[in-house]
C-alpha atoms as a PDB file:
ATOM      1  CA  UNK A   1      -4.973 -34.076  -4.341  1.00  0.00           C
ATOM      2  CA  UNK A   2      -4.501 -35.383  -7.939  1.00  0.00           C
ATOM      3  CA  UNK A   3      -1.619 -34.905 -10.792  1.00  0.00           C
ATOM      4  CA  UNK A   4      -2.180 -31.233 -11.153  1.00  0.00           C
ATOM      5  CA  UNK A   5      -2.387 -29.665  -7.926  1.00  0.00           C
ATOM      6  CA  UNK A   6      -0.750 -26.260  -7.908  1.00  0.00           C
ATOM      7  CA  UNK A   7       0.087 -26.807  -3.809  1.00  0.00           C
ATOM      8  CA  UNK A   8       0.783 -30.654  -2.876  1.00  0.00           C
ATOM      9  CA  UNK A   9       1.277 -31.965   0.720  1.00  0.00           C
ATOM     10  CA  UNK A  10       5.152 -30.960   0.418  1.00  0.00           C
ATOM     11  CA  UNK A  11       4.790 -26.686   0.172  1.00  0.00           C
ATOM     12  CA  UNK A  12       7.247 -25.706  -2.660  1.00  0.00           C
ATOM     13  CA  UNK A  13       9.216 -22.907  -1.646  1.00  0.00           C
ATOM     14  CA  UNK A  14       8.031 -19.552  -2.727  1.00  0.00           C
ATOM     15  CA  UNK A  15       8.049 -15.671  -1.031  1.00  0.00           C
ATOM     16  CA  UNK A  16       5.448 -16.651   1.479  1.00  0.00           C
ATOM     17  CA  UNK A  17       2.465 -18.913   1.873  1.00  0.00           C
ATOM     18  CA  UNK A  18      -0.146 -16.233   0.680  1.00  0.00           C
ATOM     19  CA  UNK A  19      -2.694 -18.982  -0.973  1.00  0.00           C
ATOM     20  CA  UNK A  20      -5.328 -20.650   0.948  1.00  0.00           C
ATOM     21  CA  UNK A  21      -6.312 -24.041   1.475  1.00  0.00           C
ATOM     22  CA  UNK A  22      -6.191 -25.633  -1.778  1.00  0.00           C
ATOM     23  CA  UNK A  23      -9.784 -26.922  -3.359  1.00  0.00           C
ATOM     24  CA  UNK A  24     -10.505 -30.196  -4.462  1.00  0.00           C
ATOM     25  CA  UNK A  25      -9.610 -28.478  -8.253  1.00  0.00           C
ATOM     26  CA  UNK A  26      -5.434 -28.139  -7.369  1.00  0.00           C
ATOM     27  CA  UNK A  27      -6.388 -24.231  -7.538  1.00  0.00           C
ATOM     28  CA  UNK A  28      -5.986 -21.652  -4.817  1.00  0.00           C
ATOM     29  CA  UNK A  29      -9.498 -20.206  -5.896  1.00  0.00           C
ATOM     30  CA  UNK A  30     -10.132 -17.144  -4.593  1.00  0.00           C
ATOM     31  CA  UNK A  31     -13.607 -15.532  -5.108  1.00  0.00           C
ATOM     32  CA  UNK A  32     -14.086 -11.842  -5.987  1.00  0.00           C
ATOM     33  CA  UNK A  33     -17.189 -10.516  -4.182  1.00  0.00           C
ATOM     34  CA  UNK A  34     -17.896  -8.105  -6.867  1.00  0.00           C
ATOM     35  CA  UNK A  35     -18.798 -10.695  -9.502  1.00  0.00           C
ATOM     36  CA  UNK A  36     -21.965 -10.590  -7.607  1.00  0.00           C
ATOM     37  CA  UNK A  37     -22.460  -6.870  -7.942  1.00  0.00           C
ATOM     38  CA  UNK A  38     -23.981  -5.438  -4.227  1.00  0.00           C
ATOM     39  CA  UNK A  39     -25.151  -8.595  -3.087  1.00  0.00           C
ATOM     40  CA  UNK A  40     -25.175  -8.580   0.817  1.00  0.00           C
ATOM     41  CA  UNK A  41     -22.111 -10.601   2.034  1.00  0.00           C
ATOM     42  CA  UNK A  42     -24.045 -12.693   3.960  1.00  0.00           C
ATOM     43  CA  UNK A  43     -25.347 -14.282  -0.154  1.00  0.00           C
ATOM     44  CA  UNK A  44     -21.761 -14.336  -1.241  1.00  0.00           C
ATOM     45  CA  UNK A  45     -20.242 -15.942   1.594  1.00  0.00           C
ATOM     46  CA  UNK A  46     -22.835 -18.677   1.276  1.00  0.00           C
ATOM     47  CA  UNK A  47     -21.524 -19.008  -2.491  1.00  0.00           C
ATOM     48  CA  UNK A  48     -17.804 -19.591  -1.822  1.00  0.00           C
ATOM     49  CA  UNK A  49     -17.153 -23.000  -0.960  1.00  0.00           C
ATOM     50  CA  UNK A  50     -19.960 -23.829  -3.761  1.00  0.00           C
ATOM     51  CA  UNK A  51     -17.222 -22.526  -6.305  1.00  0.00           C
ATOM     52  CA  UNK A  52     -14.349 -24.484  -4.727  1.00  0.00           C
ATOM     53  CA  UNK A  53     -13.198 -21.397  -3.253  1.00  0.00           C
ATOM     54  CA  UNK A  54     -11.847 -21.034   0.500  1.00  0.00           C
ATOM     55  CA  UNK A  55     -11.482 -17.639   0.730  1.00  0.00           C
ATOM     56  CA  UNK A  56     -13.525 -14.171  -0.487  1.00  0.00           C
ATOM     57  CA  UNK A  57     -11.490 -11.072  -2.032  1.00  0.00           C
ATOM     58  CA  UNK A  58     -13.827  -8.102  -0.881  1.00  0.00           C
ATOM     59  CA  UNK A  59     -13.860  -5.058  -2.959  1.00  0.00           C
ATOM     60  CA  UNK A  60     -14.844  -1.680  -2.368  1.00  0.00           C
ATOM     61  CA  UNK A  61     -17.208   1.082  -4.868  1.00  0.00           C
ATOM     62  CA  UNK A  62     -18.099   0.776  -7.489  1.00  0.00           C
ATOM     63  CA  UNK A  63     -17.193  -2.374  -8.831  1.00  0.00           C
ATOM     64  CA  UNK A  64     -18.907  -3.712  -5.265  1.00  0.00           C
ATOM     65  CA  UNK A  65     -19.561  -2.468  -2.595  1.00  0.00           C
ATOM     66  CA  UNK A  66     -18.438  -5.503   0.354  1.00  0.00           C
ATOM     67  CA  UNK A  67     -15.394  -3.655   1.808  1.00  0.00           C
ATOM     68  CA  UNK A  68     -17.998  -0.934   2.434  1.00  0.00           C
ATOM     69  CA  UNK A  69     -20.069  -3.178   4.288  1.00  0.00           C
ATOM     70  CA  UNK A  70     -17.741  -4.572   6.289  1.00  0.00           C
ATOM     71  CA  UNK A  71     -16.705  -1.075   7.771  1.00  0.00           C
ATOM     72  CA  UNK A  72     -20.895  -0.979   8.444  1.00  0.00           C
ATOM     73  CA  UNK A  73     -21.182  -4.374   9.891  1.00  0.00           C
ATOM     74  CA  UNK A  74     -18.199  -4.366  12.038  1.00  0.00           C
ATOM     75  CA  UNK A  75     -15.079  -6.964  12.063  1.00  0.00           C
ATOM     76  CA  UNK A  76     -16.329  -8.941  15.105  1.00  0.00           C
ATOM     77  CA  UNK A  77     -19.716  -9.760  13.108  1.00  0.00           C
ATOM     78  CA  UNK A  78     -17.694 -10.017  10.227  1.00  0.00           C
ATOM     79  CA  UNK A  79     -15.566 -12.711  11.554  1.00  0.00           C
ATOM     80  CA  UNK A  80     -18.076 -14.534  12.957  1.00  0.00           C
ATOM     81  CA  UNK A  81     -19.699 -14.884   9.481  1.00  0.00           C
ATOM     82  CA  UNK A  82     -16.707 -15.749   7.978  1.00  0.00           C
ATOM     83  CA  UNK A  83     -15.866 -18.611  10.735  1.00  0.00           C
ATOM     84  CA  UNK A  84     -20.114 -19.563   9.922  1.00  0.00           C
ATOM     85  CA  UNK A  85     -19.107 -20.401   6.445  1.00  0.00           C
ATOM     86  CA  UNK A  86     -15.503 -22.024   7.256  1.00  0.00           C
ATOM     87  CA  UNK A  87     -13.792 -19.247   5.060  1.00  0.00           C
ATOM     88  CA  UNK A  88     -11.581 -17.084   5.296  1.00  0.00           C
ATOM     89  CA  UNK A  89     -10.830 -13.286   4.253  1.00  0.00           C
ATOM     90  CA  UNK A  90      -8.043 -14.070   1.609  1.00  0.00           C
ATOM     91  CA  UNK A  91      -7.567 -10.305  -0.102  1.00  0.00           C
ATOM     92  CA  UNK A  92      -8.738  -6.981  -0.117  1.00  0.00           C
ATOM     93  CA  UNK A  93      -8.719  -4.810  -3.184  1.00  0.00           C
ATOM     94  CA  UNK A  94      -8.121  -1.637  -2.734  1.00  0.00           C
ATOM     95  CA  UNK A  95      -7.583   0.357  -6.391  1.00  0.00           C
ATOM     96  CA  UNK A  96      -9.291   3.927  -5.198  1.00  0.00           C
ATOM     97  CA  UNK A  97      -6.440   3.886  -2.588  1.00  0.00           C
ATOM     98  CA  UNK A  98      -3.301   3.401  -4.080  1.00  0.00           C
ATOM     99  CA  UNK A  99      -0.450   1.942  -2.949  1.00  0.00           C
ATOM    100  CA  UNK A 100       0.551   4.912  -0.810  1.00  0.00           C
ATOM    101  CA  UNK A 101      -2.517   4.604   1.289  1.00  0.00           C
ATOM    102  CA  UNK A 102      -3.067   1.455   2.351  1.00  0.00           C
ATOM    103  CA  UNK A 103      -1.851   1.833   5.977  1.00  0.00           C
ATOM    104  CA  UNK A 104      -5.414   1.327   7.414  1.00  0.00           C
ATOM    105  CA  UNK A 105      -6.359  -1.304   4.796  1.00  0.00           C
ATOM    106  CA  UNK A 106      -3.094  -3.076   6.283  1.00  0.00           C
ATOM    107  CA  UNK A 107      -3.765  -2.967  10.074  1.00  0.00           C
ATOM    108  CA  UNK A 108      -7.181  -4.318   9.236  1.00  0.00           C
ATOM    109  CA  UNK A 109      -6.328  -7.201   7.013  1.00  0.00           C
ATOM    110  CA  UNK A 110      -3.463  -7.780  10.033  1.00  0.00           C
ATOM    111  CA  UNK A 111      -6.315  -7.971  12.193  1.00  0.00           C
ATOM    112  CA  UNK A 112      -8.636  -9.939  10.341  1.00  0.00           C
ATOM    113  CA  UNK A 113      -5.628 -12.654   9.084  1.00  0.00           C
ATOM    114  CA  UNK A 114      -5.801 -11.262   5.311  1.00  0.00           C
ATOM    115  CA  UNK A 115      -2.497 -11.679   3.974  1.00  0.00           C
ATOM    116  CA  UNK A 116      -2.608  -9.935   0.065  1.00  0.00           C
ATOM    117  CA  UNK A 117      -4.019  -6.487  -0.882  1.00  0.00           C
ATOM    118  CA  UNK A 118      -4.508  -5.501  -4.477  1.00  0.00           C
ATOM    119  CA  UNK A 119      -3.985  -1.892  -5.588  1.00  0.00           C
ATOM    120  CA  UNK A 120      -2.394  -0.506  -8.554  1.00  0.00           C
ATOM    121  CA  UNK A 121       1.202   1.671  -9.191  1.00  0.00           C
ATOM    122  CA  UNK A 122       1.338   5.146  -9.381  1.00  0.00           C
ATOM    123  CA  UNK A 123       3.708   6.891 -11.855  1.00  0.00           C
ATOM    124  CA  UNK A 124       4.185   8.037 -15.647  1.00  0.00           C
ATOM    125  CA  UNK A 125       2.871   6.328 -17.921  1.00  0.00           C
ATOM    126  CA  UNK A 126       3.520   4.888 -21.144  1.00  0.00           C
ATOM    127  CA  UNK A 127       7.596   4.801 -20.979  1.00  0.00           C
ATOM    128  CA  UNK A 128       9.859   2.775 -22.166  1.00  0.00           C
ATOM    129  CA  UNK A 129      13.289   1.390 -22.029  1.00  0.00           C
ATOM    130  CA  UNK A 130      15.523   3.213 -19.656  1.00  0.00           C
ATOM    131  CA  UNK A 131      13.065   5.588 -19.082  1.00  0.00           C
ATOM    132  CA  UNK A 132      10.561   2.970 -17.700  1.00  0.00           C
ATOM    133  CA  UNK A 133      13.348   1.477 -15.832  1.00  0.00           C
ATOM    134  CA  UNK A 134      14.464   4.902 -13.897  1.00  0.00           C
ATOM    135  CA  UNK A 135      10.317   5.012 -13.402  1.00  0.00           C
ATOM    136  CA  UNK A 136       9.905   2.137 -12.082  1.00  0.00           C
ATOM    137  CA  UNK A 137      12.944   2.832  -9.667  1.00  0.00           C
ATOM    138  CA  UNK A 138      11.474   5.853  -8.170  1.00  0.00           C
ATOM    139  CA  UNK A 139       7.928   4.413  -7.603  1.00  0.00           C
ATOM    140  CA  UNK A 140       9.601   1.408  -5.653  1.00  0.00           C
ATOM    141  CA  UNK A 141      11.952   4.138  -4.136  1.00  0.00           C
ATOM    142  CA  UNK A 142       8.511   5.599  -2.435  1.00  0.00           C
ATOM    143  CA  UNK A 143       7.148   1.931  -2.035  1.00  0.00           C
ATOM    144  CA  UNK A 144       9.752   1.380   1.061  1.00  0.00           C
ATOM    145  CA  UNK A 145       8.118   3.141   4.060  1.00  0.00           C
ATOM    146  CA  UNK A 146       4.503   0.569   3.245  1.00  0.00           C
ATOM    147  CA  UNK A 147       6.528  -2.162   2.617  1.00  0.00           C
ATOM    148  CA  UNK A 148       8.092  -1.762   5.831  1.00  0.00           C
ATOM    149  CA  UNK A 149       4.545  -1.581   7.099  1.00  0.00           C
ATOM    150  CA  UNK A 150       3.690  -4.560   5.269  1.00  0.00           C
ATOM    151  CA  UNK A 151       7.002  -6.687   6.428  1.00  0.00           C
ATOM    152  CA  UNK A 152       5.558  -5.999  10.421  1.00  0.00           C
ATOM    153  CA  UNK A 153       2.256  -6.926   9.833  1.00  0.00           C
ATOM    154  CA  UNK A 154       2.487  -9.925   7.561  1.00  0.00           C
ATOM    155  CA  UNK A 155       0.813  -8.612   4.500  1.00  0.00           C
ATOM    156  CA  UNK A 156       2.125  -8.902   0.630  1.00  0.00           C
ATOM    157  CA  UNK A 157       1.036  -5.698  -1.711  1.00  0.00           C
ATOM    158  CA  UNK A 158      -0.027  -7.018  -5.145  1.00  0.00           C
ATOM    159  CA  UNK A 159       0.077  -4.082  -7.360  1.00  0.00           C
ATOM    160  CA  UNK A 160      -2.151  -5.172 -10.815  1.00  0.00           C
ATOM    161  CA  UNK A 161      -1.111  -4.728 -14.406  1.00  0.00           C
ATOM    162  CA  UNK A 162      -3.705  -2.488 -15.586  1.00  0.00           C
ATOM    163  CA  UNK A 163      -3.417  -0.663 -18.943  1.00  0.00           C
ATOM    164  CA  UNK A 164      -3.577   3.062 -17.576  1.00  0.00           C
ATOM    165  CA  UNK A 165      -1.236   2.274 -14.886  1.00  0.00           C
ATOM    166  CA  UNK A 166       2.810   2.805 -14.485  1.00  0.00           C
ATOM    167  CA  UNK A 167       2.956  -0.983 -14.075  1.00  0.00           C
ATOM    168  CA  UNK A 168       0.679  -2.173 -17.613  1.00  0.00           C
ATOM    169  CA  UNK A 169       3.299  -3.387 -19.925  1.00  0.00           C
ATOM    170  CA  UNK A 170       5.712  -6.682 -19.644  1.00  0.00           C
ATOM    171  CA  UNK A 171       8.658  -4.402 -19.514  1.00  0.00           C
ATOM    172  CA  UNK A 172       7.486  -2.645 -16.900  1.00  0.00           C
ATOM    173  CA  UNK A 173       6.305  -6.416 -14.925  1.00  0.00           C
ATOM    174  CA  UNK A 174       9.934  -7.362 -15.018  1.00  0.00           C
ATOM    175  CA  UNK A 175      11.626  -4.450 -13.591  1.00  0.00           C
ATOM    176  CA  UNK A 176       9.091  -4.547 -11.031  1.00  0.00           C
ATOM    177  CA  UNK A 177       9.846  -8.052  -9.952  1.00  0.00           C
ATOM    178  CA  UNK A 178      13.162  -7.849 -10.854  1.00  0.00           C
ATOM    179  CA  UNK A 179      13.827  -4.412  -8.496  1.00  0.00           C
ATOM    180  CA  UNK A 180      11.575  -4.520  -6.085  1.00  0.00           C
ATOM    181  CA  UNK A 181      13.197  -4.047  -2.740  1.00  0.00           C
ATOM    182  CA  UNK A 182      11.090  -6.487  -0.670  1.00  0.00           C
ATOM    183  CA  UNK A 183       9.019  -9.391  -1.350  1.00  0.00           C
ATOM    184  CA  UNK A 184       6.180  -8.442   0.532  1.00  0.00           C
ATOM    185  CA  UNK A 185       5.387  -6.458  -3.032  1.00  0.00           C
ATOM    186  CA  UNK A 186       4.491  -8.813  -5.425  1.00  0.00           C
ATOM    187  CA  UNK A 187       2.654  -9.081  -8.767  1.00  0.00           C
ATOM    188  CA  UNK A 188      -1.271  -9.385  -9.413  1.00  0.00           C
ATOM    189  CA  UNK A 189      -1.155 -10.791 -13.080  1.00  0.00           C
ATOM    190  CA  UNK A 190      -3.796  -9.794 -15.201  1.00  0.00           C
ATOM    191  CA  UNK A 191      -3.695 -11.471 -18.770  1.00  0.00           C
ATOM    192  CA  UNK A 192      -6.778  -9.067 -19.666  1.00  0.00           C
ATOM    193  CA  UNK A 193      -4.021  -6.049 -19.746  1.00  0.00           C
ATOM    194  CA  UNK A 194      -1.759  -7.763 -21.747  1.00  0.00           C
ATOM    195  CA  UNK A 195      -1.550  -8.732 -25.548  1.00  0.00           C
ATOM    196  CA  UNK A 196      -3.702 -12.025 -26.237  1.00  0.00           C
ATOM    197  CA  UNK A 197      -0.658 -13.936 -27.567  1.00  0.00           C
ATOM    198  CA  UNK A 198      -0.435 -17.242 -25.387  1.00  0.00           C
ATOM    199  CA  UNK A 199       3.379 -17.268 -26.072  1.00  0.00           C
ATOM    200  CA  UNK A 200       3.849 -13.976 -24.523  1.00  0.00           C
ATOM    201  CA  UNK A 201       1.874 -14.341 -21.516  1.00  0.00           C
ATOM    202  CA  UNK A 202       3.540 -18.095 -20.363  1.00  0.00           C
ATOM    203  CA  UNK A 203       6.883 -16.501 -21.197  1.00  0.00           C
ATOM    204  CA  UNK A 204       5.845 -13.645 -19.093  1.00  0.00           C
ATOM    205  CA  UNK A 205       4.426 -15.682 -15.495  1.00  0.00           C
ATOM    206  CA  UNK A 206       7.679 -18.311 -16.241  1.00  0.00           C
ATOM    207  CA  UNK A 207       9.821 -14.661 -15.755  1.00  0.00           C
ATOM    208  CA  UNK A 208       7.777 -13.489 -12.973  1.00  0.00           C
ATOM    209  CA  UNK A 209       7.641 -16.415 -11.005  1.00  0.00           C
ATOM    210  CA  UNK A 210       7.219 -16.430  -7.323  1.00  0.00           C
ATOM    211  CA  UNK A 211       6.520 -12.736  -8.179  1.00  0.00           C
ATOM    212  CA  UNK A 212       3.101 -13.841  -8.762  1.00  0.00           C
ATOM    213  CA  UNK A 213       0.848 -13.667  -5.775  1.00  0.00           C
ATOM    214  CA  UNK A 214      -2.725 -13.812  -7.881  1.00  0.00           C
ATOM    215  CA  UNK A 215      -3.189 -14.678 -11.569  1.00  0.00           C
ATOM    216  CA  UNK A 216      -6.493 -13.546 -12.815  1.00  0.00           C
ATOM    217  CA  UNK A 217      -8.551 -16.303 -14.881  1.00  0.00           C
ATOM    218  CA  UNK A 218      -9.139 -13.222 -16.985  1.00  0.00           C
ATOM    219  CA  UNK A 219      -8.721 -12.513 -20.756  1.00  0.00           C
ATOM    220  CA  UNK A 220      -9.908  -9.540 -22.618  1.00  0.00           C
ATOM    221  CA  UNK A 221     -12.335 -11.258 -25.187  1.00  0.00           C
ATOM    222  CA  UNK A 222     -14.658  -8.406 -26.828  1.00  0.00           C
ATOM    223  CA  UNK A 223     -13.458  -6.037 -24.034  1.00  0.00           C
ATOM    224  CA  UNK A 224     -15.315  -4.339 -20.859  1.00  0.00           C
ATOM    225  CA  UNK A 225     -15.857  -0.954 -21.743  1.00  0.00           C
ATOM    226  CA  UNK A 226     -18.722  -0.578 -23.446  1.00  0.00           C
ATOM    227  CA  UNK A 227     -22.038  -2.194 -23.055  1.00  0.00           C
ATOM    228  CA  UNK A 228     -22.218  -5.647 -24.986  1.00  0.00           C
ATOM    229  CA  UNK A 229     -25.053  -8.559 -25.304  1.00  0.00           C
ATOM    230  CA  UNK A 230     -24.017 -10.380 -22.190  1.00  0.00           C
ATOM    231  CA  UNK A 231     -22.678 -13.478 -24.853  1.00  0.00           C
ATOM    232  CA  UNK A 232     -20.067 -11.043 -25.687  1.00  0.00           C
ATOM    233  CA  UNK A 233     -19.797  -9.941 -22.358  1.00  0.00           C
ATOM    234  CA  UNK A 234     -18.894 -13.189 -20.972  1.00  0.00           C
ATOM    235  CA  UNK A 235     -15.590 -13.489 -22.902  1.00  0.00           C
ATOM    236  CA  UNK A 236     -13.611 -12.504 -20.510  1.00  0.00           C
ATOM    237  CA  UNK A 237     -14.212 -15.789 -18.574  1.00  0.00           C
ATOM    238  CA  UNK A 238     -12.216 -18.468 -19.542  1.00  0.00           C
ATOM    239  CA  UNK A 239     -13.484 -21.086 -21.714  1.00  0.00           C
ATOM    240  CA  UNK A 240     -16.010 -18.415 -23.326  1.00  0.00           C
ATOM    241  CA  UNK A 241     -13.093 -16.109 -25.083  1.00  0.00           C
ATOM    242  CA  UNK A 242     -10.606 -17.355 -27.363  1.00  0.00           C
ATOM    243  CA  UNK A 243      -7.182 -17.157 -25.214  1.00  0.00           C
ATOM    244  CA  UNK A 244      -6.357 -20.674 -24.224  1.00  0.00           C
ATOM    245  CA  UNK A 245      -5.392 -20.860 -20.303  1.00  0.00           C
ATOM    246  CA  UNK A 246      -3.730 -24.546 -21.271  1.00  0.00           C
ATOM    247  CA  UNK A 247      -0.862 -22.953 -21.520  1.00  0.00           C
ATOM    248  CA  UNK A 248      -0.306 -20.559 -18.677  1.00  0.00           C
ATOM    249  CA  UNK A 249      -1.677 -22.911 -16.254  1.00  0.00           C
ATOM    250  CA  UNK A 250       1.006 -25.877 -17.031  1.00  0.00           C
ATOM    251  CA  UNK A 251       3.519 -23.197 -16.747  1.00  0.00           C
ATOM    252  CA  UNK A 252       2.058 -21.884 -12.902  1.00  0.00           C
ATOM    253  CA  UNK A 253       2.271 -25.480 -11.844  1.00  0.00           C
ATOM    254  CA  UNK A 254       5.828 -25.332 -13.595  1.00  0.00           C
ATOM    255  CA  UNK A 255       7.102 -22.730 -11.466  1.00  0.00           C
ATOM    256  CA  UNK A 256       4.897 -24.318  -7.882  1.00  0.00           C
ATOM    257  CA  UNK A 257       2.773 -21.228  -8.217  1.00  0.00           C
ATOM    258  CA  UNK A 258       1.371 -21.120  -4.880  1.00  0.00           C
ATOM    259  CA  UNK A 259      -0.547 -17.990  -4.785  1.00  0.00           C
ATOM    260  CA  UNK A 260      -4.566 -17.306  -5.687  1.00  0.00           C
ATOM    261  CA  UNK A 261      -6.033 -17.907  -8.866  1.00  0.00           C
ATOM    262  CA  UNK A 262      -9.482 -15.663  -9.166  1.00  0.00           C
ATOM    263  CA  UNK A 263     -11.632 -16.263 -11.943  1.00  0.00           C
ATOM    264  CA  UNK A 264     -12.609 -12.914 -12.920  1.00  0.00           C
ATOM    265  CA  UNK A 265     -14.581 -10.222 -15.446  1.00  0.00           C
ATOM    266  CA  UNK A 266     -15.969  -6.782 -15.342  1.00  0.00           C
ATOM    267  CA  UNK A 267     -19.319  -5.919 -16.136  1.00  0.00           C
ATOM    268  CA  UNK A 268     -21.139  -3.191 -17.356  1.00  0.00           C
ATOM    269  CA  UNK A 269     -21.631  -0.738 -15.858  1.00  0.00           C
ATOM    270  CA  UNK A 270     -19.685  -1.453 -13.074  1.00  0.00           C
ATOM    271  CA  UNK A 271     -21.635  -2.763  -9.997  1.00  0.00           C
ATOM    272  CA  UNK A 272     -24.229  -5.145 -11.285  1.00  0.00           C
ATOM    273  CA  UNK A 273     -23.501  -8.865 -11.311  1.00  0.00           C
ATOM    274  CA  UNK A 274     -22.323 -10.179 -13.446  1.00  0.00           C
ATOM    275  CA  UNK A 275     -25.610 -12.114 -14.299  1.00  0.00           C
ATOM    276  CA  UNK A 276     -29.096 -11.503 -13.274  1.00  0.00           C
ATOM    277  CA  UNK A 277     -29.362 -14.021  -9.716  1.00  0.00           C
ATOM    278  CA  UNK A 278     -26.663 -15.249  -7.602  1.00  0.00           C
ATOM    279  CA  UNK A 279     -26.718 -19.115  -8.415  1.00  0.00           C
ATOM    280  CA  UNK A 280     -26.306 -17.868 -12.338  1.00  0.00           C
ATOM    281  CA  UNK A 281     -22.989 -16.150 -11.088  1.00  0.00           C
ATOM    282  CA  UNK A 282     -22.093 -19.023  -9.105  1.00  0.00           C
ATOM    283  CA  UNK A 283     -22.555 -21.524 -11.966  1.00  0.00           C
ATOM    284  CA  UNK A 284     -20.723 -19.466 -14.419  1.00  0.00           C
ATOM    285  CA  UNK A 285     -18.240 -19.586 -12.162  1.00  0.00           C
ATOM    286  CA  UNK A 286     -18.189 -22.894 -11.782  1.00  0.00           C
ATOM    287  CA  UNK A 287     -17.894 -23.476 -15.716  1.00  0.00           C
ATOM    288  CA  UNK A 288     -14.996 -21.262 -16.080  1.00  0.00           C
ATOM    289  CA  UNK A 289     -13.502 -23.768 -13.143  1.00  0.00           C
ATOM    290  CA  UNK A 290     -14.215 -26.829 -14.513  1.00  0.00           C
ATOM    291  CA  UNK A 291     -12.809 -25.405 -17.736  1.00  0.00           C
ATOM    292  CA  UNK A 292      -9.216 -24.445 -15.730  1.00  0.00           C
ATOM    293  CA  UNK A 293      -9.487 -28.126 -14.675  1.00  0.00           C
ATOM    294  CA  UNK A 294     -10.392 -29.788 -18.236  1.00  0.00           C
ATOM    295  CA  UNK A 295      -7.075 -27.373 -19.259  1.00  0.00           C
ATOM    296  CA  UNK A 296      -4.917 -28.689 -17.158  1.00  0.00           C
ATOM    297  CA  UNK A 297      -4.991 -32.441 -17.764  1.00  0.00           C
END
């Protein structure tokens, strides 16, 4: 392990050990299965540890459709694929759930030694001040029953930034580290949600700190809405778009950031890869990596 490793031999203290095996990059890269669209799992799992990942987030319709094939394939076959490939299943995103329905998707990632699930918050939206405050309190308030759930089986609820969610703004990022009543919910940081301004977003993770249990590699670039040449497209990887990750990155090994980093994008429509084959996927991957890497020295 070299200067900037995220995770060195001597674990820093943090909520709980929900990273992986750290690559040979100082990252706890964590691959999202849906960057390859509805590729079988049996293609993506042979693309992991090509991207210096050691673990797979599955995902679920429509973005992919992996968590649905997993419930088709069966956990025992599933297992033994994942133990083929010497990976493991690091996350399961779960955003057409919720976070008050996750009680399956817990028992299963209990069983199959996943330790985060993604979802998003549920609650008004657009408030601010005390009135995101008092929000934020009773959305936590009906948060306690799963994270009870969560405590016994070992799992840590990342609930996402996402613009059209309770949880989208900073504001509303540090009440929900700052109040949450168990660390077993934690924060899945999304700089694609958030205003482009480099300042802003270190400030923010510094704030958050061990709140963090996966920073996208994500920034908004032209945006992943509407159908774009795939140039434009590709901004939301880092290294294409303009947002320098310099910045944030240095800060996560500031604070020991110890959770996943997933280098991520949408794009459109929803479902396809990201680009046309799998090895073109994997190797844009693998720039956006080597760009985190160049970033950090």
């Amino acid at each position: 392990m070299g200067e900037y490793d995220f995770v060195n031999s001597e674990r820093p203290e943090c909520d709980q050990d929900i990273g992986g095996n750290n690559s040979s990059s100082g990252l706890n890269c964590l691959l999202a299965s849906c960057m390859y669209g509805y590729e079988p799992l049996a293609s993506i799992f042979s693309e992991v540890r090509k991207t210096h990942a050691t673990a797979i987030d599955i995902w679920p319709k429509i973005h992919g459709n992996q968590r649905e094939q997993l419930a088709t394939m069966g956990e025992e076959r599933f297992t033994e694929m994942l133990n083929q490939h010497e990976i493991s299943l690091g996350c399961i995103t779960q955003h057409q759930l919720g976070p008050f329905e996750l009680t399956a998707e817990m028992r299963l990632a209990q069983r199959l030694g996943c330790r985060t699930i993604v979802t998003g918050s549920r609650g008004k939206k657009g408030l601010k001040g005390r009135a995101l405050k008092q929000e934020i309190n009773r959305f936590l308030e009906k948060m306690k029953p799963h994270l009870a759930l969560a405590e016994e089986v070992g799992v840590t609820i990342a609930i996402e930034n996402h613009g059209n969610g309770l949880v989208g703004s900073p504001d509303s990022l540090k009440w929900l580290a700052e109040l949450r009543p168990s660390k077993h919910l934690a924060v899945a940081f999304a700089p694609y949600h958030l205003p482009q301004d480099v300042g802003l977003l270190a400030s923010l993770i510094e704030e958050l700190g061990s709140a963090i249990a996966v920073f996208y590699a994500w920034q908004y670039g032209d945006g992943c809405y509407v159908k774009l040449p795939k140039e434009q497209e590709l901004k939301q990887l880092p290294g294409r778009g303009n947002l320098d990750f310099g910045p944030l990155l240095k800060v996560l090994r500031r604070i020991n950031y110890s959770g996943w980093t997933e280098i991520f994008m949408h794009p459109v429509p929803r479902g396809i890869p990201i680009l046309e084959t799998t090895n073109a996927v994997t190797v844009e991957i693998n720039r956006s990596r080597e760009y985190l890497e160049d970033r950090l020295k």
